[in-house]
N, C-alpha and C. Protein backbone atom coordinates (compact mmCIF):
# COMPACT_ATOMS: atom_id res chain seq x y z
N UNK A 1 17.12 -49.87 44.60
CA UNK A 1 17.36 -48.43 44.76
C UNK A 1 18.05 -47.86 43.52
N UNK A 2 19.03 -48.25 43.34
CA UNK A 2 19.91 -48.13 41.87
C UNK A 2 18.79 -47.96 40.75
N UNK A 3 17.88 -49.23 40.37
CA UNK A 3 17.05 -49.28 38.84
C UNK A 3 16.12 -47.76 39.26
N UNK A 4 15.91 -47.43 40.84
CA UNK A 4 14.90 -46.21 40.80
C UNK A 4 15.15 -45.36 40.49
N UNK A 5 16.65 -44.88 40.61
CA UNK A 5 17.51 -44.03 40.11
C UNK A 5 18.01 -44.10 39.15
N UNK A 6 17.97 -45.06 38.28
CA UNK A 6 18.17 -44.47 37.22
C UNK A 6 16.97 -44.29 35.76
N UNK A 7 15.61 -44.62 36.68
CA UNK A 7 14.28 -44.08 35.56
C UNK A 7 14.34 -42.86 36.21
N UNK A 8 14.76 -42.36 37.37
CA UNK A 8 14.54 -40.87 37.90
C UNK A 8 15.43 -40.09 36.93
N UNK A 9 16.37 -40.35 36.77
CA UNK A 9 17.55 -39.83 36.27
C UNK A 9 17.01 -39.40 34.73
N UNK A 10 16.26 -40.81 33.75
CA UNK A 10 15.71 -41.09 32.12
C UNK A 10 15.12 -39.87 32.75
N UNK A 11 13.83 -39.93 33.49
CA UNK A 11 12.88 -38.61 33.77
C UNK A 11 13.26 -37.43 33.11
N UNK A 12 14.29 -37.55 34.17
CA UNK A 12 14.92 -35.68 34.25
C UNK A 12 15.63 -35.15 33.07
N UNK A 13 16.13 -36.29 32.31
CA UNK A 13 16.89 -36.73 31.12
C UNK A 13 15.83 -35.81 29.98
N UNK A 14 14.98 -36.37 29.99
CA UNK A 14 13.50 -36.03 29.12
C UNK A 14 12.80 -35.03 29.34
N UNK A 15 12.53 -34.47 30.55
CA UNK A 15 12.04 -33.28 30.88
C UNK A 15 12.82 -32.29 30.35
N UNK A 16 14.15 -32.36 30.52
CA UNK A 16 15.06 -31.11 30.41
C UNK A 16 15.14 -31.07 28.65
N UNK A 17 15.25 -31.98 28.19
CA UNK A 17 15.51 -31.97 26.43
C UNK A 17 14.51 -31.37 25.93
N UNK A 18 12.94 -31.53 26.58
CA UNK A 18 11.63 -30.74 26.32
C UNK A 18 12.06 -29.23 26.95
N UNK A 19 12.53 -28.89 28.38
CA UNK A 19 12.54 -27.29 28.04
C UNK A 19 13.11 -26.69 27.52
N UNK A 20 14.66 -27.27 27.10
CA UNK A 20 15.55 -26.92 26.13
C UNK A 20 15.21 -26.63 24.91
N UNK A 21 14.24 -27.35 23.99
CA UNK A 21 13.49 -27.59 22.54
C UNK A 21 12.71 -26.97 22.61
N UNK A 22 12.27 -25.44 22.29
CA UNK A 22 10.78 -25.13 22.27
C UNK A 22 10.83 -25.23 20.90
N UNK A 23 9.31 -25.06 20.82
CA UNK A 23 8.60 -25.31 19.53
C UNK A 23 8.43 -23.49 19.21
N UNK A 24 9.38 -23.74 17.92
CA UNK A 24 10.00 -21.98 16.83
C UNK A 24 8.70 -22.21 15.96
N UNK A 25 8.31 -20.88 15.56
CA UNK A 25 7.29 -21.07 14.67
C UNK A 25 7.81 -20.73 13.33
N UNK A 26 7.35 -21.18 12.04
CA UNK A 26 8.23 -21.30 10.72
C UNK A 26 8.10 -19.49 10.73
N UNK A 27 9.19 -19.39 9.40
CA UNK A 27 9.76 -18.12 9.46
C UNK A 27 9.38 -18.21 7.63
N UNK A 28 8.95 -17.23 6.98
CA UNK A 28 8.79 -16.51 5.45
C UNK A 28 9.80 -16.17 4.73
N UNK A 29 9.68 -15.67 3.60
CA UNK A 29 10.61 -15.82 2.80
C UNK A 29 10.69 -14.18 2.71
N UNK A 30 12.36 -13.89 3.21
CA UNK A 30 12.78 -12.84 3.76
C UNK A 30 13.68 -11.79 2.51
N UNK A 31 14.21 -13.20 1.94
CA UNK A 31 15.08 -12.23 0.84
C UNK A 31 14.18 -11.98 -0.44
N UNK A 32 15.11 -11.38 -1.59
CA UNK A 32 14.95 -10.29 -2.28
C UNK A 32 15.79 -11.60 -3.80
N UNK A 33 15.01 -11.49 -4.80
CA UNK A 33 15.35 -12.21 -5.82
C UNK A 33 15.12 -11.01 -7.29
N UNK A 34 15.94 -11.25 -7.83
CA UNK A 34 15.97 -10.06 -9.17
C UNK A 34 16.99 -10.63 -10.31
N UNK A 35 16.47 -10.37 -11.28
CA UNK A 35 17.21 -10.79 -12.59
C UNK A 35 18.15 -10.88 -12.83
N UNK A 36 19.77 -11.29 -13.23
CA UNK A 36 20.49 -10.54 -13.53
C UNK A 36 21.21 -10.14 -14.76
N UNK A 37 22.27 -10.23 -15.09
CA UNK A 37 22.62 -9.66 -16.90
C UNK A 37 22.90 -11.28 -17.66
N UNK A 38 23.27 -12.14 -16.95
CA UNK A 38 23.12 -12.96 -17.31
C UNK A 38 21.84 -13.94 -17.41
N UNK A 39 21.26 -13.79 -17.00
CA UNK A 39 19.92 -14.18 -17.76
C UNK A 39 19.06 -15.06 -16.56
N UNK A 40 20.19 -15.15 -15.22
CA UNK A 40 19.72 -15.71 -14.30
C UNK A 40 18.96 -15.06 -12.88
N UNK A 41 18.77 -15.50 -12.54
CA UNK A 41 18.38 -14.63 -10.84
C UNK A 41 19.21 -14.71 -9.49
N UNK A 42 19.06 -13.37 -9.03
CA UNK A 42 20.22 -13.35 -8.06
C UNK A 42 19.43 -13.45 -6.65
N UNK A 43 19.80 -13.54 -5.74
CA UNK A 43 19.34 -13.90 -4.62
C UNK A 43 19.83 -13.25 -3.63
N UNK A 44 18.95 -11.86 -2.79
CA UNK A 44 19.84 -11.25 -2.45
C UNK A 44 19.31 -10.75 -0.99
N UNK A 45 20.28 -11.14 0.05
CA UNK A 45 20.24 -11.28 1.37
C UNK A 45 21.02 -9.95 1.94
N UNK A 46 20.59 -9.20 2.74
CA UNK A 46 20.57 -7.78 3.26
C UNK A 46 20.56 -8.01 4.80
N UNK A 47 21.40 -7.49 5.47
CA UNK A 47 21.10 -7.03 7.05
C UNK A 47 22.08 -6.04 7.27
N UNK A 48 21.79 -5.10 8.72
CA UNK A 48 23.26 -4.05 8.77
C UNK A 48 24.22 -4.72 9.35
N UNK A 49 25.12 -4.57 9.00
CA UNK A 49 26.20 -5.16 9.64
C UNK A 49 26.48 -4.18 11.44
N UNK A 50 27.29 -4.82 12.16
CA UNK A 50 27.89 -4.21 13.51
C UNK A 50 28.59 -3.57 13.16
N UNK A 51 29.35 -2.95 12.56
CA UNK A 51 29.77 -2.00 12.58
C UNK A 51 29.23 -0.67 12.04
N UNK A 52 27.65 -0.52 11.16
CA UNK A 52 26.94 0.44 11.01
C UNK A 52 25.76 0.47 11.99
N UNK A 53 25.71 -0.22 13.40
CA UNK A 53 24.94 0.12 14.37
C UNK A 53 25.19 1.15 14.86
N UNK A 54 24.32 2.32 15.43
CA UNK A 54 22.81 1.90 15.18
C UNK A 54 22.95 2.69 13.95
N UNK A 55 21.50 1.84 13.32
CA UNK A 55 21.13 2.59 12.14
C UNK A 55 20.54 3.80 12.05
N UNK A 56 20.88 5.28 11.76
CA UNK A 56 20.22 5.75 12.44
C UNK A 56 19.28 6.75 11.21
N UNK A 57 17.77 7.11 11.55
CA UNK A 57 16.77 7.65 11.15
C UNK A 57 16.45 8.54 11.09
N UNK A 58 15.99 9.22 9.79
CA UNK A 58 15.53 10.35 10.38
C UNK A 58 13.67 10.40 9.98
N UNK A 59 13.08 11.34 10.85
CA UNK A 59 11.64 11.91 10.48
C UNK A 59 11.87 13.15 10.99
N UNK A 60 11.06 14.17 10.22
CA UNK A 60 11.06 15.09 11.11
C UNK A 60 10.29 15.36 12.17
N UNK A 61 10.49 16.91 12.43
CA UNK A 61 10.36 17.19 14.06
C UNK A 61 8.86 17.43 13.53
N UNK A 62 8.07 16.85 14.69
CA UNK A 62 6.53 17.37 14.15
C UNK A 62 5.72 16.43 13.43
N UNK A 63 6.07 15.71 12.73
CA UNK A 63 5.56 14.98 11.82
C UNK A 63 5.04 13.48 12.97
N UNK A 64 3.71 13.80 12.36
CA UNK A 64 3.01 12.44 12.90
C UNK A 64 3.17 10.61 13.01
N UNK A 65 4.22 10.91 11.76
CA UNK A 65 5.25 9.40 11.50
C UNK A 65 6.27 8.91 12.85
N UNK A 66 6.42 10.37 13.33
CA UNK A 66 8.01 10.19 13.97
C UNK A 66 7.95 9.45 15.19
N UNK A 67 6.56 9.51 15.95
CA UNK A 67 6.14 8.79 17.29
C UNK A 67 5.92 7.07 16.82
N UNK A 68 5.53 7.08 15.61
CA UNK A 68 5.47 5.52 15.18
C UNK A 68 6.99 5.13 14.92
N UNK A 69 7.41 5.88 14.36
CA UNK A 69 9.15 5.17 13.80
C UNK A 69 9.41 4.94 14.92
N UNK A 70 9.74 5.80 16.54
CA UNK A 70 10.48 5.58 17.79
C UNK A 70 9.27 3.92 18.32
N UNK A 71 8.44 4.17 17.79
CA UNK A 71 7.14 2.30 18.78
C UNK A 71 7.99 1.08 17.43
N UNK A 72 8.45 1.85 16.36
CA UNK A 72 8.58 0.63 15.09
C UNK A 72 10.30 0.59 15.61
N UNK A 73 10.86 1.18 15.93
CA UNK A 73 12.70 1.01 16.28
C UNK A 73 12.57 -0.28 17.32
N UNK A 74 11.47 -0.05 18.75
CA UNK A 74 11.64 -0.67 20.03
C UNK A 74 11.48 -2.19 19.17
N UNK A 75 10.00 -1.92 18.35
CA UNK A 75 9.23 -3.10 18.14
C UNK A 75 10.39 -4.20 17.87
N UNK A 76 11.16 -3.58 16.77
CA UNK A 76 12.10 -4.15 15.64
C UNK A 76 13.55 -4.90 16.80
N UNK A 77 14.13 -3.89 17.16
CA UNK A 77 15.21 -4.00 18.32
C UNK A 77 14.39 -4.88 19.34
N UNK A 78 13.22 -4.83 19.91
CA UNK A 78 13.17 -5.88 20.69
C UNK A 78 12.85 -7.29 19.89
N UNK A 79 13.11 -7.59 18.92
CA UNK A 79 12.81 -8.87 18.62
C UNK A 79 14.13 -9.70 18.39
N UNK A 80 15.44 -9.21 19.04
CA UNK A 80 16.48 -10.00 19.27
C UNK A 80 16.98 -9.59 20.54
N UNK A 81 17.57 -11.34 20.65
CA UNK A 81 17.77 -11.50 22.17
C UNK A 81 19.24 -10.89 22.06
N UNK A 82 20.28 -11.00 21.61
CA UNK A 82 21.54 -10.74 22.03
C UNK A 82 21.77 -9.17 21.12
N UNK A 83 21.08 -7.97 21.15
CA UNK A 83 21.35 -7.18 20.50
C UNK A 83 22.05 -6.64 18.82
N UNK A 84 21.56 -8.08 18.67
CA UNK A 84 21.81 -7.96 16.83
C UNK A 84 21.86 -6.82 16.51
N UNK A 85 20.74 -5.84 16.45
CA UNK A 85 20.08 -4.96 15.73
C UNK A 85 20.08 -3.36 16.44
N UNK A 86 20.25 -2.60 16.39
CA UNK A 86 20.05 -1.31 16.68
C UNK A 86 19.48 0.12 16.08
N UNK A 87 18.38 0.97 16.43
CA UNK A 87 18.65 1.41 15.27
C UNK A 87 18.33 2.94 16.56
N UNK A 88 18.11 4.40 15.59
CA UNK A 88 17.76 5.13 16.84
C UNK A 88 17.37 6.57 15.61
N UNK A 89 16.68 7.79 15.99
CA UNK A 89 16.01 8.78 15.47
C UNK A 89 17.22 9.90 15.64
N UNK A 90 17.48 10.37 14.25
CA UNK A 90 18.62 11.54 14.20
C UNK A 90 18.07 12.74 13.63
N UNK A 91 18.28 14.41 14.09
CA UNK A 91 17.78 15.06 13.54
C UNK A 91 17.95 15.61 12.89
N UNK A 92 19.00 14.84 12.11
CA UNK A 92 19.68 15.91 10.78
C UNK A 92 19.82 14.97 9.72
N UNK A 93 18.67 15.23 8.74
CA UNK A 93 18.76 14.07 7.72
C UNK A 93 20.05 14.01 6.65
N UNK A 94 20.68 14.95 6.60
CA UNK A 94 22.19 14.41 6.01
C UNK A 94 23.25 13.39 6.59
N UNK A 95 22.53 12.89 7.57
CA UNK A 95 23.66 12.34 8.58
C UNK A 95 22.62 10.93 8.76
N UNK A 96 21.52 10.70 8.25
CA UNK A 96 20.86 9.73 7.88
C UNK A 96 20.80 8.08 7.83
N UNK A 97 20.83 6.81 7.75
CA UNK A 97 20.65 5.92 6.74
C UNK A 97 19.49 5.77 6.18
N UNK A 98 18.54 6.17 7.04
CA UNK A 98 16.82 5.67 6.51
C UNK A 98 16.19 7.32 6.53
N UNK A 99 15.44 7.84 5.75
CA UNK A 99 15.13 9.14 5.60
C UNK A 99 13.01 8.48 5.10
N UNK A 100 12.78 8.84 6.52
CA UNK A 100 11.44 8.47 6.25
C UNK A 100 10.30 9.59 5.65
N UNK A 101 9.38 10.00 5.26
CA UNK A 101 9.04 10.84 4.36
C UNK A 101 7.14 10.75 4.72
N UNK A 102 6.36 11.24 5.19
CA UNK A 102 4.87 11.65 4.85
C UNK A 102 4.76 12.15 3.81
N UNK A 103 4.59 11.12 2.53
CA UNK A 103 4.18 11.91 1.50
C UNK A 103 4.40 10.80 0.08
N UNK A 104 3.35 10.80 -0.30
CA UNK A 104 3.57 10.08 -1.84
C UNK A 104 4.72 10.19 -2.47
N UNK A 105 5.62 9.12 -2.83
CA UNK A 105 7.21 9.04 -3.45
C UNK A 105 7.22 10.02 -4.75
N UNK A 106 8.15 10.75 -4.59
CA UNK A 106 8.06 11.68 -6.16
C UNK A 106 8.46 10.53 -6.98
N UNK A 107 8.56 10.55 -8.27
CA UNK A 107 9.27 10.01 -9.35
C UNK A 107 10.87 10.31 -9.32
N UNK A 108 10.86 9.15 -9.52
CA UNK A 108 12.58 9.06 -9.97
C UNK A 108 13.30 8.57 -8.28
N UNK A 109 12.73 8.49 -7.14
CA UNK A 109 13.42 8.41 -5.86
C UNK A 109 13.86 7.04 -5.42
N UNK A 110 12.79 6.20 -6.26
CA UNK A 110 13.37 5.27 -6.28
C UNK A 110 13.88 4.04 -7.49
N UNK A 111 15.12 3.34 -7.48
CA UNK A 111 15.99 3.10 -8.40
C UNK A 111 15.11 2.05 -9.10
N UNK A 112 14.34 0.93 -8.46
CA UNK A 112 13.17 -0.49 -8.40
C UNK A 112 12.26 0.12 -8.07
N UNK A 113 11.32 -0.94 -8.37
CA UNK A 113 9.96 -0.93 -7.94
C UNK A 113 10.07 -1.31 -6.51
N UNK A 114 9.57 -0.19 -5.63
CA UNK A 114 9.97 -0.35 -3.93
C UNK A 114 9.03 -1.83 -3.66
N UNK A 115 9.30 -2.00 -2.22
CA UNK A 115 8.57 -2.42 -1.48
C UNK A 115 7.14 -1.95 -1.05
N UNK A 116 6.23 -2.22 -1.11
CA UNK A 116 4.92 -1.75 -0.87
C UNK A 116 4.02 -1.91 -0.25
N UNK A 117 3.58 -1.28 0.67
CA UNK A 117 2.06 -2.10 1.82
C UNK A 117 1.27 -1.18 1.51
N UNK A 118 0.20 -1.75 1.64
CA UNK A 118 -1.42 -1.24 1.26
C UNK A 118 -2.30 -1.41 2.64
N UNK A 119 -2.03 -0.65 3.79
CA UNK A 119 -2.93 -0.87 5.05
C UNK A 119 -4.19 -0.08 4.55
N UNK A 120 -5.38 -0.12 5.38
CA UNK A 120 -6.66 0.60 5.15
C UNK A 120 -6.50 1.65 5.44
N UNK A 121 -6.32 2.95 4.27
CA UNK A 121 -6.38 4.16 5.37
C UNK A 121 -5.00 4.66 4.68
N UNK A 122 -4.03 4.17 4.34
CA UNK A 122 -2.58 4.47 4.21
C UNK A 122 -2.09 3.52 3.50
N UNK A 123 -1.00 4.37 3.21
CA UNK A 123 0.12 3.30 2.14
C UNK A 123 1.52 3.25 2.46
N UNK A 124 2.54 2.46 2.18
CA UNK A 124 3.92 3.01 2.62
C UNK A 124 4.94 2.36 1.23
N UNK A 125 5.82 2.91 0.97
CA UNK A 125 6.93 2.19 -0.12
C UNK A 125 8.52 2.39 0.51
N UNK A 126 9.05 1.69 0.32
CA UNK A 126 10.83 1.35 0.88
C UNK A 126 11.30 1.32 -0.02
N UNK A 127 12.77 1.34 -0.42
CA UNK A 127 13.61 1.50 -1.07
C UNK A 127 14.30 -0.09 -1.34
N UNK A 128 14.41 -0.73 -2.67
CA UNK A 128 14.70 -1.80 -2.34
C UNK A 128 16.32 -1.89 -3.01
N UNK A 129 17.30 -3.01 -2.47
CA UNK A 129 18.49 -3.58 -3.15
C UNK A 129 18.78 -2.97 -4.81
N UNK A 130 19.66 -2.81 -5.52
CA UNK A 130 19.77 -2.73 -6.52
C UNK A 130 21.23 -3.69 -7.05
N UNK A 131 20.60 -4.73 -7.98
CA UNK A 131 21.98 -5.71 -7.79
C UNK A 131 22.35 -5.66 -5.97
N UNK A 132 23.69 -6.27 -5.87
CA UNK A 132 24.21 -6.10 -4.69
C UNK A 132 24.44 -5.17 -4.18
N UNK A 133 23.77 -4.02 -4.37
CA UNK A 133 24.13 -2.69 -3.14
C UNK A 133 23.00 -2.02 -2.90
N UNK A 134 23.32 -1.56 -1.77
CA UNK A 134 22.12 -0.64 -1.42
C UNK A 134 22.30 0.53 -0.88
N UNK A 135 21.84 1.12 -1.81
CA UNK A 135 22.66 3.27 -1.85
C UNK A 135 21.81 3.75 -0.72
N UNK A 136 22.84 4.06 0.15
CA UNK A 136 22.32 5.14 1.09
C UNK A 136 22.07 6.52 0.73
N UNK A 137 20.95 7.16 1.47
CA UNK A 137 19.99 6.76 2.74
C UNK A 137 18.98 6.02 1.72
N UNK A 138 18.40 5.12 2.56
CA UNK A 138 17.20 4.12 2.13
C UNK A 138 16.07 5.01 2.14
N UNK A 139 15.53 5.29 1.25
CA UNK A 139 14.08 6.09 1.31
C UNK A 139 12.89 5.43 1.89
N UNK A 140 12.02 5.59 2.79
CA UNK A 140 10.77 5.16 3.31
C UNK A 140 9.71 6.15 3.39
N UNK A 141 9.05 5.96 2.43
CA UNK A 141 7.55 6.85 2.30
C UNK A 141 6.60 6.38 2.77
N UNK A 142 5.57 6.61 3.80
CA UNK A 142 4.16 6.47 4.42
C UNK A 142 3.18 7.49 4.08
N UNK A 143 2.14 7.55 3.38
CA UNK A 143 0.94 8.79 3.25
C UNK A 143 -0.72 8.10 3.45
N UNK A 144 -1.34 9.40 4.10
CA UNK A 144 -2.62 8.95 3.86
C UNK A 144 -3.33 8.48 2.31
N UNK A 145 -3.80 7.90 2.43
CA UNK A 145 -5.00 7.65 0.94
C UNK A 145 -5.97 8.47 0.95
N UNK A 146 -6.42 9.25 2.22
CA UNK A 146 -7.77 9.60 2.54
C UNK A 146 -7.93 10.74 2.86
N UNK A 147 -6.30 11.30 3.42
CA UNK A 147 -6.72 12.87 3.94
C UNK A 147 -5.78 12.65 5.25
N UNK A 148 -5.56 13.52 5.67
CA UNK A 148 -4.94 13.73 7.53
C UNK A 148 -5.83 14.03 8.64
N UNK A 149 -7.53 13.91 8.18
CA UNK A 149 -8.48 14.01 9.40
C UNK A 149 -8.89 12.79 9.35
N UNK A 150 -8.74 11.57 9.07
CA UNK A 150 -9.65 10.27 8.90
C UNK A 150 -9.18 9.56 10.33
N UNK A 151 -10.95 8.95 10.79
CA UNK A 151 -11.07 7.73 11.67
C UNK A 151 -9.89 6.46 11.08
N UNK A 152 -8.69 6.29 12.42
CA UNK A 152 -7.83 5.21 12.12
C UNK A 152 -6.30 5.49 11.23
N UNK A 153 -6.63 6.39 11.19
CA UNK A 153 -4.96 7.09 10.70
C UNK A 153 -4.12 6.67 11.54
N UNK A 154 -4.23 7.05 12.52
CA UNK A 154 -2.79 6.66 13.38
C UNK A 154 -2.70 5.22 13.65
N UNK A 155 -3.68 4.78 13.83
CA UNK A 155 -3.41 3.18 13.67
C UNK A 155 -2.58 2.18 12.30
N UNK A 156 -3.14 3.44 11.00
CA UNK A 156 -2.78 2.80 10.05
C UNK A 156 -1.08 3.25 10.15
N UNK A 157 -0.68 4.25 10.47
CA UNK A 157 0.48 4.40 10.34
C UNK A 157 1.65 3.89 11.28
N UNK A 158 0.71 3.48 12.80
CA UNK A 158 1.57 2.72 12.87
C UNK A 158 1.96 1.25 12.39
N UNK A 159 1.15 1.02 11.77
CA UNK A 159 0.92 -0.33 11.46
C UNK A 159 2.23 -0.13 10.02
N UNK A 160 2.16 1.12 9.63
CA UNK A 160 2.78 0.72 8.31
C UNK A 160 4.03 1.45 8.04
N UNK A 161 4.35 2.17 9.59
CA UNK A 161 5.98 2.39 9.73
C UNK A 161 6.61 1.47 10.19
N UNK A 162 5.51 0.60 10.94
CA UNK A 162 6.18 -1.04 10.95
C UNK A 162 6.80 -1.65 10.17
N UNK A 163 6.06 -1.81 9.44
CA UNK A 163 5.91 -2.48 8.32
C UNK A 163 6.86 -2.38 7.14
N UNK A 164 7.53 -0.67 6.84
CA UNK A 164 8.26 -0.35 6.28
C UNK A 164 9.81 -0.61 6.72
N UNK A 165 9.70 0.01 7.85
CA UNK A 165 11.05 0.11 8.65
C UNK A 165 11.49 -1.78 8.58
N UNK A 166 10.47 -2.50 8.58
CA UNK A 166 10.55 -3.99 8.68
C UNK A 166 11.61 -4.12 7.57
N UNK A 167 11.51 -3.56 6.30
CA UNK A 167 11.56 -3.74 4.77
C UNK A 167 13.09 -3.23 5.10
N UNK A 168 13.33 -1.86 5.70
CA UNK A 168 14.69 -1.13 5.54
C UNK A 168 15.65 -1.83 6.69
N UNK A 169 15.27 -2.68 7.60
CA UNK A 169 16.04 -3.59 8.67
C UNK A 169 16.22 -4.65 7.90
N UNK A 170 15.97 -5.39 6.86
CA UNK A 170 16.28 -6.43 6.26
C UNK A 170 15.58 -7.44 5.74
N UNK A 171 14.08 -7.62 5.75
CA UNK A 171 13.26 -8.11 5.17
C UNK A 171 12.90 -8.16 3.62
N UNK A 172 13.43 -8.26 2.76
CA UNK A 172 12.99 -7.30 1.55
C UNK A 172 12.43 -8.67 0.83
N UNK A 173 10.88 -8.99 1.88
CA UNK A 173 9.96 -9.82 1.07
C UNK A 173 8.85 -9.25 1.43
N UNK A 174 7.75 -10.31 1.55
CA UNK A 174 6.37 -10.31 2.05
C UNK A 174 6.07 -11.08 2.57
N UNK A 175 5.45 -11.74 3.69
CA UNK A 175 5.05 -12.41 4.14
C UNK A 175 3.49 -12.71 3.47
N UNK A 176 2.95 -14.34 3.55
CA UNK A 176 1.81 -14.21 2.55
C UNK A 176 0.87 -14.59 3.58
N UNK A 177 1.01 -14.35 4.93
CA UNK A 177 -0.07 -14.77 6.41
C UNK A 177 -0.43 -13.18 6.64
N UNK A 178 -1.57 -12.80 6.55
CA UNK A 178 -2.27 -12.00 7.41
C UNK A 178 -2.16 -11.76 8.67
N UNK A 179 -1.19 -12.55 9.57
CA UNK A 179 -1.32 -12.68 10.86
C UNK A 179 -0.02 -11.98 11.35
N UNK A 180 0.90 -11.87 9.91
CA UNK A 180 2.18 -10.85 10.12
C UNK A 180 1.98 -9.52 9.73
N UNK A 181 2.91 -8.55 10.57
CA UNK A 181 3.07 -7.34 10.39
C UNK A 181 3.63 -7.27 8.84
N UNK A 182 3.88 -8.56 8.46
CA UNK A 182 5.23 -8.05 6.80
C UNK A 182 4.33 -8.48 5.80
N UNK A 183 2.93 -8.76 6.27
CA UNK A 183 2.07 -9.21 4.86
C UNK A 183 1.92 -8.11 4.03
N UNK A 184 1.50 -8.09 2.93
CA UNK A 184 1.36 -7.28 1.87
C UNK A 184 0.17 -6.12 2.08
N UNK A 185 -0.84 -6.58 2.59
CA UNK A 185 -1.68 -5.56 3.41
C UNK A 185 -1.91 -5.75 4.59
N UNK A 186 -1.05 -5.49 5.37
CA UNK A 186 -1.09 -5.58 6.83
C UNK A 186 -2.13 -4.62 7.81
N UNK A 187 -2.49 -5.76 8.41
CA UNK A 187 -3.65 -4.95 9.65
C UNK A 187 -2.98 -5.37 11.19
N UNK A 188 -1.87 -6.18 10.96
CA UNK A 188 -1.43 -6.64 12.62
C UNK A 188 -0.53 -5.25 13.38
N UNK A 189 -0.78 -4.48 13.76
CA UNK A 189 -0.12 -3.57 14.88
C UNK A 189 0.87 -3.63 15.92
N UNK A 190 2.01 -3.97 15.68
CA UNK A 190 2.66 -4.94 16.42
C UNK A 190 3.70 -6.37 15.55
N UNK A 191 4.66 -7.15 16.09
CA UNK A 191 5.17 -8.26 15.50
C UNK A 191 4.75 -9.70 15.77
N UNK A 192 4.49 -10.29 14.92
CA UNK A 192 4.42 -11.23 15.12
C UNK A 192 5.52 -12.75 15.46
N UNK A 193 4.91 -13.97 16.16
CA UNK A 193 6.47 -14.52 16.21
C UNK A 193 7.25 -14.76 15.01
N UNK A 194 6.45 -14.90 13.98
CA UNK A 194 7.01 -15.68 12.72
C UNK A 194 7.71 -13.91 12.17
N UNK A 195 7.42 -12.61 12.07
CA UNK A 195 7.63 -11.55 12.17
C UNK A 195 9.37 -11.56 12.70
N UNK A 196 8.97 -12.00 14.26
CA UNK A 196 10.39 -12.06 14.73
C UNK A 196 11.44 -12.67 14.65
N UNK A 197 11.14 -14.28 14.65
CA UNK A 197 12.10 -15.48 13.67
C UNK A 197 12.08 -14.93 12.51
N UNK A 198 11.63 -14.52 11.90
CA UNK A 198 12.07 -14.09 10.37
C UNK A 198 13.15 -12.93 10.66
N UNK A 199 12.85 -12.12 11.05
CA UNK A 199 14.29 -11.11 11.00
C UNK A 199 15.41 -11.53 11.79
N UNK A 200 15.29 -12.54 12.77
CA UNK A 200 16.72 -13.26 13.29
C UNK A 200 17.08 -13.75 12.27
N UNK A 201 16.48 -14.93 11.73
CA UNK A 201 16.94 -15.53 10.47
C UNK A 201 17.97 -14.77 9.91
N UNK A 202 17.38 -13.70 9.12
CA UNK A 202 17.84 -12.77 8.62
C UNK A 202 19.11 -11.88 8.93
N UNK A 203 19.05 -12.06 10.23
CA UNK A 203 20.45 -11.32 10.97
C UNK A 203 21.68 -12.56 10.97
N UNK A 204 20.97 -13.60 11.11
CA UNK A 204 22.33 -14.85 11.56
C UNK A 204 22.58 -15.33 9.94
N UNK A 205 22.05 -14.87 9.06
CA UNK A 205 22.40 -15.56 7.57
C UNK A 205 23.53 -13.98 6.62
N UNK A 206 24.51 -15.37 6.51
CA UNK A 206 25.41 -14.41 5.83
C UNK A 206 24.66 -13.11 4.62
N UNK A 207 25.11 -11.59 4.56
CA UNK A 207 24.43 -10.91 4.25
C UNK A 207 25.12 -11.23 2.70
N UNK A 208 24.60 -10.91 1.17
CA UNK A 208 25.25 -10.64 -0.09
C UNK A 208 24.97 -9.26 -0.79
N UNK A 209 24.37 -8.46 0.11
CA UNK A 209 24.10 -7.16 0.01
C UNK A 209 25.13 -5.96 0.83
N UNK A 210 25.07 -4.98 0.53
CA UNK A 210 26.44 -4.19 0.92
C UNK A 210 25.46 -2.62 0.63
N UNK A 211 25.59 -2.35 2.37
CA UNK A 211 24.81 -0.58 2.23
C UNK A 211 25.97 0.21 1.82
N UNK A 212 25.70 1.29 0.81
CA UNK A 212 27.01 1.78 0.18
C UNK A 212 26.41 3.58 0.37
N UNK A 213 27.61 4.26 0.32
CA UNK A 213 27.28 6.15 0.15
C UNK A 213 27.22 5.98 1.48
N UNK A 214 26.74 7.40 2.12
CA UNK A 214 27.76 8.53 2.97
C UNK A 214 27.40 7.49 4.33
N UNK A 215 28.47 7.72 5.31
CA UNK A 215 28.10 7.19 6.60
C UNK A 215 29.49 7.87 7.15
């Protein structure tokens, strides 16, 4: 009776270590690498901290972006379990962190060469790190390529306020899988898991970036 009890016991031993262990799917390369005066490269890791939750956004009133930013906030915020992340839509862009924009980036708005996605149909650019800081509000531009009457616009945009907002929550890479929302020309509508382990990553790894200006 004893030896039966205790392969019952190994059993349960083994079963439980399997539901405990799931199988994480690998996560991309999230940070942000840039030159520096010394001749080396810096390596530079970004998330908001808790005490600038929520982050908050603006689009304006009217604008066809603004229903994707509120599906790209949930998307983003639901991909952590213990409320890491927050972010929410404000209507007064002086009061800002992320100031999203319909419209091709003027010159001069941004400090780097942004972040960039190329969906079919649309384009979007983010505002990236400069050295260790990152000057508030973060600029995020989305525009058609094609016009504002084209088959798949709204698909493309949501796909690529995703995609952006991905960039201004803390991603400031690319993913090189097609199968993520953070690839370089993204067609996925929605996050993916490696999408979502990548921005936890990102939240639980000490930040070396610092959002700086008005709050």
């Amino acid at each position: 009776m004893r030896r039966v009890a205790s392969l019952l016991a190994v059993v349960l031993v083994g079963a439980c270590a399997e539901l405990f262990s799931p199988t994480r799917p690998e996560t991309y390369e999230y940070r942000d690498f840039q030159s520096n005066a010394a001749g080396g490269t810096d390596t530079l890791t970004f998330h908001w901290s808790r005490e600038m939750l929520p982050v908050r956004i603006y689009v304006a009133e009217g604008d066809p972006l603004r229903p994707h930013a509120q599906l790209a906030i949930s998307r983003w915020s639901g991909a952590f379990l213990y409320g890491e992340f927050r972010a929410v839509l404000v209507s007064d862009s002086t009061k800002a962190d992320v100031i999203i924009e319909n419209a091709f980036p003027p010159d001069g708005i941004f400090l780097r060469e942004p972040l960039a996605a190329f969906a079919p149909g649309c384009s979007g650019a983010t505002d990236r790190p400069f050295g260790h800081s990152y000057a508030l509000p973060i600029h995020v531009n989305v525009w058609s390529n094609t016009g504002s009457q084209v088959p798949g616009l709204d698909l493309c945009y949501s796909i690529t306020v995703t995609h952006e907002l991905g960039h201004a929550f803390g991603i400031l890479n690319h993913s090189r899988n097609l199968d993520d929302v953070m690839y370089g020309a993204p067609i996925l509508d929605g996050l993916s898991d490696r999408d979502r382990q990548t921005i936890e990553k990102a939240y639980h790894t000490p930040a070396n970036v610092t959002a700086t200006g008005r709050r």
